[in-house]
PDB file of N, CA and C in Angstrom:
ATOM      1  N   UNK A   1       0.820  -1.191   0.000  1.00  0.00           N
ATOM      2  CA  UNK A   1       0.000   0.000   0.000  1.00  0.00           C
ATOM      3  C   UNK A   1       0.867   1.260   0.000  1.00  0.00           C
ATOM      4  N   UNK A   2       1.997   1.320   0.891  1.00  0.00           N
ATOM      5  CA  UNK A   2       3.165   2.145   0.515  1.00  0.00           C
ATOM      6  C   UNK A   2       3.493   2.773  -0.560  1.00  0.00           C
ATOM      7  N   UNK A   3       4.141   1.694  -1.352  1.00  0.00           N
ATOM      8  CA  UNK A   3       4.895   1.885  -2.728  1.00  0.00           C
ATOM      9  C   UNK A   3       3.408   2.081  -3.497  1.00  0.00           C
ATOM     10  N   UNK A   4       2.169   2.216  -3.121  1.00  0.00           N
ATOM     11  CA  UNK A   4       0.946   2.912  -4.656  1.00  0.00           C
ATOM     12  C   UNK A   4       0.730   4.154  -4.092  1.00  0.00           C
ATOM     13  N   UNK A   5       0.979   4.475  -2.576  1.00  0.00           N
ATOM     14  CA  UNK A   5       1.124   5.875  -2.165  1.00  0.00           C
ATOM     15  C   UNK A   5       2.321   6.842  -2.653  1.00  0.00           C
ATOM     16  N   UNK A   6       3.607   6.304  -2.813  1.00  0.00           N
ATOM     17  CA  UNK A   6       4.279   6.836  -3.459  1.00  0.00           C
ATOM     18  C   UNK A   6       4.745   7.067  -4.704  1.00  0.00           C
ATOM     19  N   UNK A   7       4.010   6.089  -5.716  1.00  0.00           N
ATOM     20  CA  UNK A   7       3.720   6.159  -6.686  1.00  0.00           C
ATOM     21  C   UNK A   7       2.833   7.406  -7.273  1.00  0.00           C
ATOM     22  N   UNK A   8       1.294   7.493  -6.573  1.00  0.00           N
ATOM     23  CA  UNK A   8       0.545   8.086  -6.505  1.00  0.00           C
ATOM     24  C   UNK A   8       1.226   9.867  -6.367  1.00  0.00           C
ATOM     25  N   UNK A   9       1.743   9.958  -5.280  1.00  0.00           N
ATOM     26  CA  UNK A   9       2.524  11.177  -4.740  1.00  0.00           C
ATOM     27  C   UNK A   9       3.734  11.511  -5.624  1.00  0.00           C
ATOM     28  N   UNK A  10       4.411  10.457  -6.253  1.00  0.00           N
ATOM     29  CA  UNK A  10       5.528  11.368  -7.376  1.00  0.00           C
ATOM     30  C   UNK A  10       4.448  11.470  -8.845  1.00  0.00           C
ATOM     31  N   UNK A  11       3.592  10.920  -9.473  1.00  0.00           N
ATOM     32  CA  UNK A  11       2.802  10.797 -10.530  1.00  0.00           C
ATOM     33  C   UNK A  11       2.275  12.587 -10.692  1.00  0.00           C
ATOM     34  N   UNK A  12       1.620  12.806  -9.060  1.00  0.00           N
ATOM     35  CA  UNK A  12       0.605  14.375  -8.740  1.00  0.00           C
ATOM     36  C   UNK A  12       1.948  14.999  -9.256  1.00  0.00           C
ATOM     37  N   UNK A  13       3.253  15.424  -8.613  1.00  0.00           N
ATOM     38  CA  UNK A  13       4.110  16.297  -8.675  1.00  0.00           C
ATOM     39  C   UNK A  13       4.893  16.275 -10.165  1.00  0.00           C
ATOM     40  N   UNK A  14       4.845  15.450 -10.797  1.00  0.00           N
ATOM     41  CA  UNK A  14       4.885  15.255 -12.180  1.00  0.00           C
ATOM     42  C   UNK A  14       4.469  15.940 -13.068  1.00  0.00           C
ATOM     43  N   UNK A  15       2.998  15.299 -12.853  1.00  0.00           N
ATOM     44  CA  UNK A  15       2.018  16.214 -13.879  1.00  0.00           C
ATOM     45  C   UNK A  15       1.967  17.874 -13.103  1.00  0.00           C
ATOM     46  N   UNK A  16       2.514  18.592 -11.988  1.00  0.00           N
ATOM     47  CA  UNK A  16       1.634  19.816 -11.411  1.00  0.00           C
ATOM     48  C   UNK A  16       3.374  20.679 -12.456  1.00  0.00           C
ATOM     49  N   UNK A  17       3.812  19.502 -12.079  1.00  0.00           N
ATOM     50  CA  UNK A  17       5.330  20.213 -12.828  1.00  0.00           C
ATOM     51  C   UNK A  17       5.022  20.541 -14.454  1.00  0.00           C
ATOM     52  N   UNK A  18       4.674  19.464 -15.046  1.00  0.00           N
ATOM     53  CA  UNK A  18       4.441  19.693 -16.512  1.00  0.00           C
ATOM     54  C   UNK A  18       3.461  20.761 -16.348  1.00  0.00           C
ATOM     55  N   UNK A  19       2.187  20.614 -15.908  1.00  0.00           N
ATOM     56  CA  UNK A  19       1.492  22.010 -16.187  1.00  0.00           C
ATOM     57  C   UNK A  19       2.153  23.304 -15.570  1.00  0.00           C
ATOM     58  N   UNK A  20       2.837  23.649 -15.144  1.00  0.00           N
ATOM     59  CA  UNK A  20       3.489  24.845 -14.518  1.00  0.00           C
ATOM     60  C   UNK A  20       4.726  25.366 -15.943  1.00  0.00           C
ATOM     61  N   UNK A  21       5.682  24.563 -16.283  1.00  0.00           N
ATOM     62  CA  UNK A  21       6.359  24.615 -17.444  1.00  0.00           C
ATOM     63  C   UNK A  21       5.563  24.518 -19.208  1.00  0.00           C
ATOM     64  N   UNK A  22       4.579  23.908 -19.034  1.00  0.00           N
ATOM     65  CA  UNK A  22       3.734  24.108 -20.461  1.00  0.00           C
ATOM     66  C   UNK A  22       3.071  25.980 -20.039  1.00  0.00           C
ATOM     67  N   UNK A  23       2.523  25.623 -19.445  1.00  0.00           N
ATOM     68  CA  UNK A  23       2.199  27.563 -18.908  1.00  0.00           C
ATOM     69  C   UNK A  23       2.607  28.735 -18.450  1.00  0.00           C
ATOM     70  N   UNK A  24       4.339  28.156 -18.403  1.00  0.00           N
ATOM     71  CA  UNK A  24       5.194  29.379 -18.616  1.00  0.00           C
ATOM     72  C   UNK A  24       5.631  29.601 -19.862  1.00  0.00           C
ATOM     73  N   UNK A  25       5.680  28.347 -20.635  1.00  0.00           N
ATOM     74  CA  UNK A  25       5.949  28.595 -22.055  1.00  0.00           C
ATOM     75  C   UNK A  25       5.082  29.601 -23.315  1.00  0.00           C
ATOM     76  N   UNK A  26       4.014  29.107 -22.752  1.00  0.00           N
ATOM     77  CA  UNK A  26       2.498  29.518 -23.195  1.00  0.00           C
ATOM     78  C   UNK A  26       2.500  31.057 -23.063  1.00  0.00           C
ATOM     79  N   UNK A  27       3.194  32.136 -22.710  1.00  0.00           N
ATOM     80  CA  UNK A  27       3.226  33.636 -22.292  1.00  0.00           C
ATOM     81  C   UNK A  27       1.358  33.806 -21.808  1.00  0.00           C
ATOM     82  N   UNK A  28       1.687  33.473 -20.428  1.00  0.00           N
ATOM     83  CA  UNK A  28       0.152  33.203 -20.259  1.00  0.00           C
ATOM     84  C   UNK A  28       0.190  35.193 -19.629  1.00  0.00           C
ATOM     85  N   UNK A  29      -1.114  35.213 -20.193  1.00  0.00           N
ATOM     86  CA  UNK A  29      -1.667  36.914 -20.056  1.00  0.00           C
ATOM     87  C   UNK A  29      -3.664  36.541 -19.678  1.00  0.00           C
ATOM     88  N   UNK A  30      -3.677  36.889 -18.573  1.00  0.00           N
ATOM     89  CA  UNK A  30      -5.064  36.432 -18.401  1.00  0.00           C
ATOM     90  C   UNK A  30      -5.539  37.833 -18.478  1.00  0.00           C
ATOM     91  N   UNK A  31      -5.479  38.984 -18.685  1.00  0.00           N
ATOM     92  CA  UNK A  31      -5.850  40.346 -19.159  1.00  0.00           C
ATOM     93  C   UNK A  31      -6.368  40.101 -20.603  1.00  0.00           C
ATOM     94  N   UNK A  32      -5.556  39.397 -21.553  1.00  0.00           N
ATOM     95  CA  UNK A  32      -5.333  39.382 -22.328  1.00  0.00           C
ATOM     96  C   UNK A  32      -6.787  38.438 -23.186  1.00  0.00           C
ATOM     97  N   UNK A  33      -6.801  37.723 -22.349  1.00  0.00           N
ATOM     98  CA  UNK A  33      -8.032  36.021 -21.798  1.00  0.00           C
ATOM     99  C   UNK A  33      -9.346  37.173 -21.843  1.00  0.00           C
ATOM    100  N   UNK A  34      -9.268  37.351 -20.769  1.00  0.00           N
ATOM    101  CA  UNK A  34     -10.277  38.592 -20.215  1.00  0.00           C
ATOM    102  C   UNK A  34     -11.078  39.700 -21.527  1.00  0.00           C
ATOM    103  N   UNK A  35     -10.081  40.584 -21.698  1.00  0.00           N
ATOM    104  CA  UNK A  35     -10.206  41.397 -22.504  1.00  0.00           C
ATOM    105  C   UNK A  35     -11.060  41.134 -24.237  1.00  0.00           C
ATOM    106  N   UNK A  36     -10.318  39.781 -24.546  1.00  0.00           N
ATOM    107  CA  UNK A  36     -10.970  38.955 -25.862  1.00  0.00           C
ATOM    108  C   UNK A  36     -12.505  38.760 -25.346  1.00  0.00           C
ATOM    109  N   UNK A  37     -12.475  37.947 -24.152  1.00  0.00           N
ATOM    110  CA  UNK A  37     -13.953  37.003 -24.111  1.00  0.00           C
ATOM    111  C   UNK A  37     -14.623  37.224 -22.547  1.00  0.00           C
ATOM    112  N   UNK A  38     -14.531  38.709 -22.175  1.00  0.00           N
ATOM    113  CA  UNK A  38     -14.864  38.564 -20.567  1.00  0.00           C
ATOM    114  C   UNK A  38     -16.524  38.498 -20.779  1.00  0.00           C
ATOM    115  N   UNK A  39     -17.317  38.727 -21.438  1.00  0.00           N
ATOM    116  CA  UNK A  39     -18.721  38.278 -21.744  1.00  0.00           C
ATOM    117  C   UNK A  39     -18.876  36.864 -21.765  1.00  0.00           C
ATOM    118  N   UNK A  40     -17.941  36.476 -22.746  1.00  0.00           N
ATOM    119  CA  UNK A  40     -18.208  34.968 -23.033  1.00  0.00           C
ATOM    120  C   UNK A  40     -17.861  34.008 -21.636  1.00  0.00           C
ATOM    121  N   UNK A  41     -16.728  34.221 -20.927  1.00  0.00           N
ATOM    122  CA  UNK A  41     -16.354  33.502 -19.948  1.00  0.00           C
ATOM    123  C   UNK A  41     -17.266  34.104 -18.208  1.00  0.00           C
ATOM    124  N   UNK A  42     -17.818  34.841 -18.068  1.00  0.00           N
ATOM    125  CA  UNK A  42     -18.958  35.270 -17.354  1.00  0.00           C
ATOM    126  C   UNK A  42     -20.286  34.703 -17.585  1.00  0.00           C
ATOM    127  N   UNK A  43     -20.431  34.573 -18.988  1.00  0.00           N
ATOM    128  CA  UNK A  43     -21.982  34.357 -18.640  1.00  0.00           C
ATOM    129  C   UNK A  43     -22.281  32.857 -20.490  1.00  0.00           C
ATOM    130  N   UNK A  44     -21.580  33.022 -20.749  1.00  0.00           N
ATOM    131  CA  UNK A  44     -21.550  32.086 -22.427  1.00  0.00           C
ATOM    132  C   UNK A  44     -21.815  32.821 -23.388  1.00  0.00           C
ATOM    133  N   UNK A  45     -22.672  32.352 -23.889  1.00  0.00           N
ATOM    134  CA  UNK A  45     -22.741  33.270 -25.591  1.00  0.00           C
ATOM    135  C   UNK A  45     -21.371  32.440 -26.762  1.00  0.00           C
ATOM    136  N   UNK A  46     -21.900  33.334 -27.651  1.00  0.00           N
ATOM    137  CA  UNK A  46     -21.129  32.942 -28.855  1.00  0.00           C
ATOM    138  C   UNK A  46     -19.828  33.869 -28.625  1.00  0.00           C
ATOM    139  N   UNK A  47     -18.807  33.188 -28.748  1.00  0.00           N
ATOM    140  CA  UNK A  47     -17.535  34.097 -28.786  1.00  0.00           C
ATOM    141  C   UNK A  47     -17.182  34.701 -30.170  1.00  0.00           C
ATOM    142  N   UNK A  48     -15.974  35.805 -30.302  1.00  0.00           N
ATOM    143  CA  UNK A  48     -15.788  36.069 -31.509  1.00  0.00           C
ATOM    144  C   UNK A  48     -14.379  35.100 -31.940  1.00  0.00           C
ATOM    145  N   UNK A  49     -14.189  35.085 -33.567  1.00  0.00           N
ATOM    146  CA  UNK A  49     -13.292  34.567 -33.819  1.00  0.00           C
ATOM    147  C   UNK A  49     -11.914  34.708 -33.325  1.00  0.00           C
ATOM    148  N   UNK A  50     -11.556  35.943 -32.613  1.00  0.00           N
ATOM    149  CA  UNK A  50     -11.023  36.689 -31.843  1.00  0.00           C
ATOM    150  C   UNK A  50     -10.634  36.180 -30.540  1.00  0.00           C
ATOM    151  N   UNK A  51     -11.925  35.999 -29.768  1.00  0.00           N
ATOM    152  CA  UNK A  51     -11.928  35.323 -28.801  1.00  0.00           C
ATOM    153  C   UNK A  51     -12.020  33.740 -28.580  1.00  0.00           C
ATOM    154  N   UNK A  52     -11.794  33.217 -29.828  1.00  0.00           N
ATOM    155  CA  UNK A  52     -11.231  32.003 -29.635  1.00  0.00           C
ATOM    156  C   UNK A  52     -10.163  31.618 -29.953  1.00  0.00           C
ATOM    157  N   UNK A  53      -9.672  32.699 -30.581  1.00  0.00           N
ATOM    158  CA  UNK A  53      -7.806  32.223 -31.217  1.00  0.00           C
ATOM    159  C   UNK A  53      -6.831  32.712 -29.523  1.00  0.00           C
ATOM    160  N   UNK A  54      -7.376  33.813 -29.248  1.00  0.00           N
ATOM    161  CA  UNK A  54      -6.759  33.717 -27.715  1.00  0.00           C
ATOM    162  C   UNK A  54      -6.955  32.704 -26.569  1.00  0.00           C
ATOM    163  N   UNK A  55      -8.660  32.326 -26.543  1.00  0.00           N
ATOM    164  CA  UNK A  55      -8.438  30.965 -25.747  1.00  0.00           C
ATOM    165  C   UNK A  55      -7.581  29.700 -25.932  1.00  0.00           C
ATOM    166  N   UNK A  56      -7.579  30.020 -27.447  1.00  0.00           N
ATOM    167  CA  UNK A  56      -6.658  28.680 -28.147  1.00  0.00           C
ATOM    168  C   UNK A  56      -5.397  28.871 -27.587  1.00  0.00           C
ATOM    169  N   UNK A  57      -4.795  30.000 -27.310  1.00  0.00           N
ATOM    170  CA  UNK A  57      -3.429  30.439 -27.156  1.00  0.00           C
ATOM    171  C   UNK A  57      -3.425  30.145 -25.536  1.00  0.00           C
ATOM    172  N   UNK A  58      -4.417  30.245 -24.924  1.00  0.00           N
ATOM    173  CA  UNK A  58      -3.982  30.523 -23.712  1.00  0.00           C
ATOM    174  C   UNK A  58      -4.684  29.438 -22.838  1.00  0.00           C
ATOM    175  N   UNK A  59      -5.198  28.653 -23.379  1.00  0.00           N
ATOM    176  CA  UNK A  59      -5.596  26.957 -22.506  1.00  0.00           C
ATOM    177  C   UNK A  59      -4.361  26.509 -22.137  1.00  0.00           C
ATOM    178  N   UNK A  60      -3.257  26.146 -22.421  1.00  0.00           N
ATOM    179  CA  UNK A  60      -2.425  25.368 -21.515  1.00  0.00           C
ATOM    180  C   UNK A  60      -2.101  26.612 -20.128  1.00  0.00           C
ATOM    181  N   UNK A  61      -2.800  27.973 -20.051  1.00  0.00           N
ATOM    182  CA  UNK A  61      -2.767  28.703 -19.198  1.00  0.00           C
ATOM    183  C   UNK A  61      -3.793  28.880 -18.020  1.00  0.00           C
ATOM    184  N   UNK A  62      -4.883  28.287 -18.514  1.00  0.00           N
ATOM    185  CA  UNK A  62      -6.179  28.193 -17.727  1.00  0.00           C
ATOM    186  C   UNK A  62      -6.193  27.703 -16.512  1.00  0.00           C
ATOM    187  N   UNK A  63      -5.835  26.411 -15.943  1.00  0.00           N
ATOM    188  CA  UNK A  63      -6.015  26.011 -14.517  1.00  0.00           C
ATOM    189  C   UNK A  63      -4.919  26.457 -13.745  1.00  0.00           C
ATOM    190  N   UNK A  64      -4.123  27.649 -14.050  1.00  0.00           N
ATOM    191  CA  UNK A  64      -3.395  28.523 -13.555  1.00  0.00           C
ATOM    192  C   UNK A  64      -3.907  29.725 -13.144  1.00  0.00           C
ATOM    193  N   UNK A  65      -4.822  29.898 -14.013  1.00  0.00           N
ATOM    194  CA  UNK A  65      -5.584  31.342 -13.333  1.00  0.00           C
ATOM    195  C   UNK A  65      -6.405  31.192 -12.174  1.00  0.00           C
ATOM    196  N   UNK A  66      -6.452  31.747 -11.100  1.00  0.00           N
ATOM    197  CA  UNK A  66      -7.383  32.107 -10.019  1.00  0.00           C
ATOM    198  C   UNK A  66      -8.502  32.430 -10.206  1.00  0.00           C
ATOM    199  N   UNK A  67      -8.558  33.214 -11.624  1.00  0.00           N
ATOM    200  CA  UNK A  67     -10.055  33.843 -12.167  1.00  0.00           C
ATOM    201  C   UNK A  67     -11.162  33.159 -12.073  1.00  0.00           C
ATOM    202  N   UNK A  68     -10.473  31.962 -13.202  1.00  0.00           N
ATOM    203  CA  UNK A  68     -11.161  30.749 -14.029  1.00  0.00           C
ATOM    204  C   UNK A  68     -12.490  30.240 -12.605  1.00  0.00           C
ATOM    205  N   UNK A  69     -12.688  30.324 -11.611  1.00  0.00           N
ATOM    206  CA  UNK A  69     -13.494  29.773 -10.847  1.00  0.00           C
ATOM    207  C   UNK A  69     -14.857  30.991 -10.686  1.00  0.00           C
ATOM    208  N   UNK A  70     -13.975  32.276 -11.367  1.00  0.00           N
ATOM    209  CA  UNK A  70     -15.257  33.541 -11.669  1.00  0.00           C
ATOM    210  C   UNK A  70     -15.243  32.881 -12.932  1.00  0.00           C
ATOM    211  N   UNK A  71     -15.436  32.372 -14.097  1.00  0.00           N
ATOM    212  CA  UNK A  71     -16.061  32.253 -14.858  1.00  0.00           C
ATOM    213  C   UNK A  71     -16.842  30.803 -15.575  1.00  0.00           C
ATOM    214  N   UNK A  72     -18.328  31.123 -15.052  1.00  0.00           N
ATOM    215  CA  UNK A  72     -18.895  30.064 -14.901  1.00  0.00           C
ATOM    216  C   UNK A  72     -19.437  29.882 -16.394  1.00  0.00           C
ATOM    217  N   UNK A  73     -19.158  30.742 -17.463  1.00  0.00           N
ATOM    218  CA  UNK A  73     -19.429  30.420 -19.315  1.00  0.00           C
ATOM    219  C   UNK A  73     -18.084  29.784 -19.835  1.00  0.00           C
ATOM    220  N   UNK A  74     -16.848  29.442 -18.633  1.00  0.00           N
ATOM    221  CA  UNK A  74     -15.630  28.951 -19.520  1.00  0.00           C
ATOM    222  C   UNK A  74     -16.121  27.820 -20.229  1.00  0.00           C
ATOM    223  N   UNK A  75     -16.669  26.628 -19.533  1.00  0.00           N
ATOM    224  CA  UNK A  75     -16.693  25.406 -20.707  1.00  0.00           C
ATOM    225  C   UNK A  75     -17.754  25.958 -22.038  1.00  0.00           C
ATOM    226  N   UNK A  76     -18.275  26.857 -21.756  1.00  0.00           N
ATOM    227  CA  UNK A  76     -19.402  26.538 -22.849  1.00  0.00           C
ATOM    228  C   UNK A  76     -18.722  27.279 -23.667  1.00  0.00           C
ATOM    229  N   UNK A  77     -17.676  28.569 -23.353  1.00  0.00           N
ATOM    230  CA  UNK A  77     -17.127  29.286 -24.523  1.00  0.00           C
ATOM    231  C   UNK A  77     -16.105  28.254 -25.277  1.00  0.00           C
ATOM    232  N   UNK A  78     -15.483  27.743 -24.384  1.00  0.00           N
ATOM    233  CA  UNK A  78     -14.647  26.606 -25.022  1.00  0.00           C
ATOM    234  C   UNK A  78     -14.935  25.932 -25.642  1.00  0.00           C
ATOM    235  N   UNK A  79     -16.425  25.374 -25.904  1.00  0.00           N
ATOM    236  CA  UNK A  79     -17.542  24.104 -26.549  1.00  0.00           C
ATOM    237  C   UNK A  79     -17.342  25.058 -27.846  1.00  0.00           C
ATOM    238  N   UNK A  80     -18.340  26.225 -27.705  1.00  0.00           N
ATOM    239  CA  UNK A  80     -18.542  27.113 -28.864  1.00  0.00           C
ATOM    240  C   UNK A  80     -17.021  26.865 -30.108  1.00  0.00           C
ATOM    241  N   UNK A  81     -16.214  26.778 -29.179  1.00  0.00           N
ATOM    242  CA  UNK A  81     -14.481  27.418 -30.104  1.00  0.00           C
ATOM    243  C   UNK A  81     -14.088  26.346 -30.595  1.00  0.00           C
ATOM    244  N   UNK A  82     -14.456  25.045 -29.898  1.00  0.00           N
ATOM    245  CA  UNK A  82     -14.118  23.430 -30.217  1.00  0.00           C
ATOM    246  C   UNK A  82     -12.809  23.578 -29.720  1.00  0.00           C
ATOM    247  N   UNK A  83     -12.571  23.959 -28.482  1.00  0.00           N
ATOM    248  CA  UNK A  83     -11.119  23.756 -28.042  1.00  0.00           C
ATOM    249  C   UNK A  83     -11.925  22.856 -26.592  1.00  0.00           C
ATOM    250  N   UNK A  84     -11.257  21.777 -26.478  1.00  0.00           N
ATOM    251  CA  UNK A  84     -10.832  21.018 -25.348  1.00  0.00           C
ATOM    252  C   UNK A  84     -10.810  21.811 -24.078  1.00  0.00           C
ATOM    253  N   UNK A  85     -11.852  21.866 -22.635  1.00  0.00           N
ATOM    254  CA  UNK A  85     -11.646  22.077 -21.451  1.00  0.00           C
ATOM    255  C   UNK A  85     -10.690  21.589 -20.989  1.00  0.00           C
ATOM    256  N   UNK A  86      -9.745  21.926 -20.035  1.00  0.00           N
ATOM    257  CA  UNK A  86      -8.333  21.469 -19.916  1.00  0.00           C
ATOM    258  C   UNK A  86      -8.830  20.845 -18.439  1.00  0.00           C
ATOM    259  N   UNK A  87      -8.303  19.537 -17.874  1.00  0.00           N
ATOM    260  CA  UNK A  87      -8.735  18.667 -16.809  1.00  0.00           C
ATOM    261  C   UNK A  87      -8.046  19.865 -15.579  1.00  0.00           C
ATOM    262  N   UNK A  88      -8.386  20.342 -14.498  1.00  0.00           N
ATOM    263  CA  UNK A  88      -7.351  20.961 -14.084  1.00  0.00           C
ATOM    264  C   UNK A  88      -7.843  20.310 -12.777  1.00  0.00           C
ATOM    265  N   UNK A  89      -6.296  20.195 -11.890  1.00  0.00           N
ATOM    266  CA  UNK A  89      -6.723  19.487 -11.064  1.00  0.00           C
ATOM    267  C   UNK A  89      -7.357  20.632  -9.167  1.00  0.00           C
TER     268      UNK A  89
END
């Protein structure tokens, strides 16, 4: 039971590592997030083409933002754009 606890415990710090280095790479700007689609990620709606080439840009940045829990239209703007909700843990 040990060794699947520590398994378990280097696996989490793994993946928290990869997402921390994919989302520094990413020049994450959540102003930037905001500014494109703060309608869309507040409340849903149709985004603009605009505001989905920045979500596109800035999903490996998402379960990094603090925001993201104010915006209760993220999955559906994301549905709209056909970009993938990112699992965040």
């Amino acid at each position: 039971m040990k060794m699947v606890s520590g398994v378990i415990v280097v696996a989490t710090m793994v993946a928290v590592m990869v997402v921390m280095v994919v989302a520094e790479e990413a020049n994450c700007d959540v102003n930037l997030l905001q500014g494109a689609c703060e309608m869309q990620l507040k409340g849903g709606g149709m985004p603009s083409e605009k505001c989905c080439g920045i979500l596109t840009e800035q999903l490996p940045c998402i379960c990094g933002y603090p925001e993201r829990h104010d915006w209760p239209g993220i999955t559906k703007t994301c549905g709209f754009c056909d970009v993938p909700f990112p699992p965040c843990p």
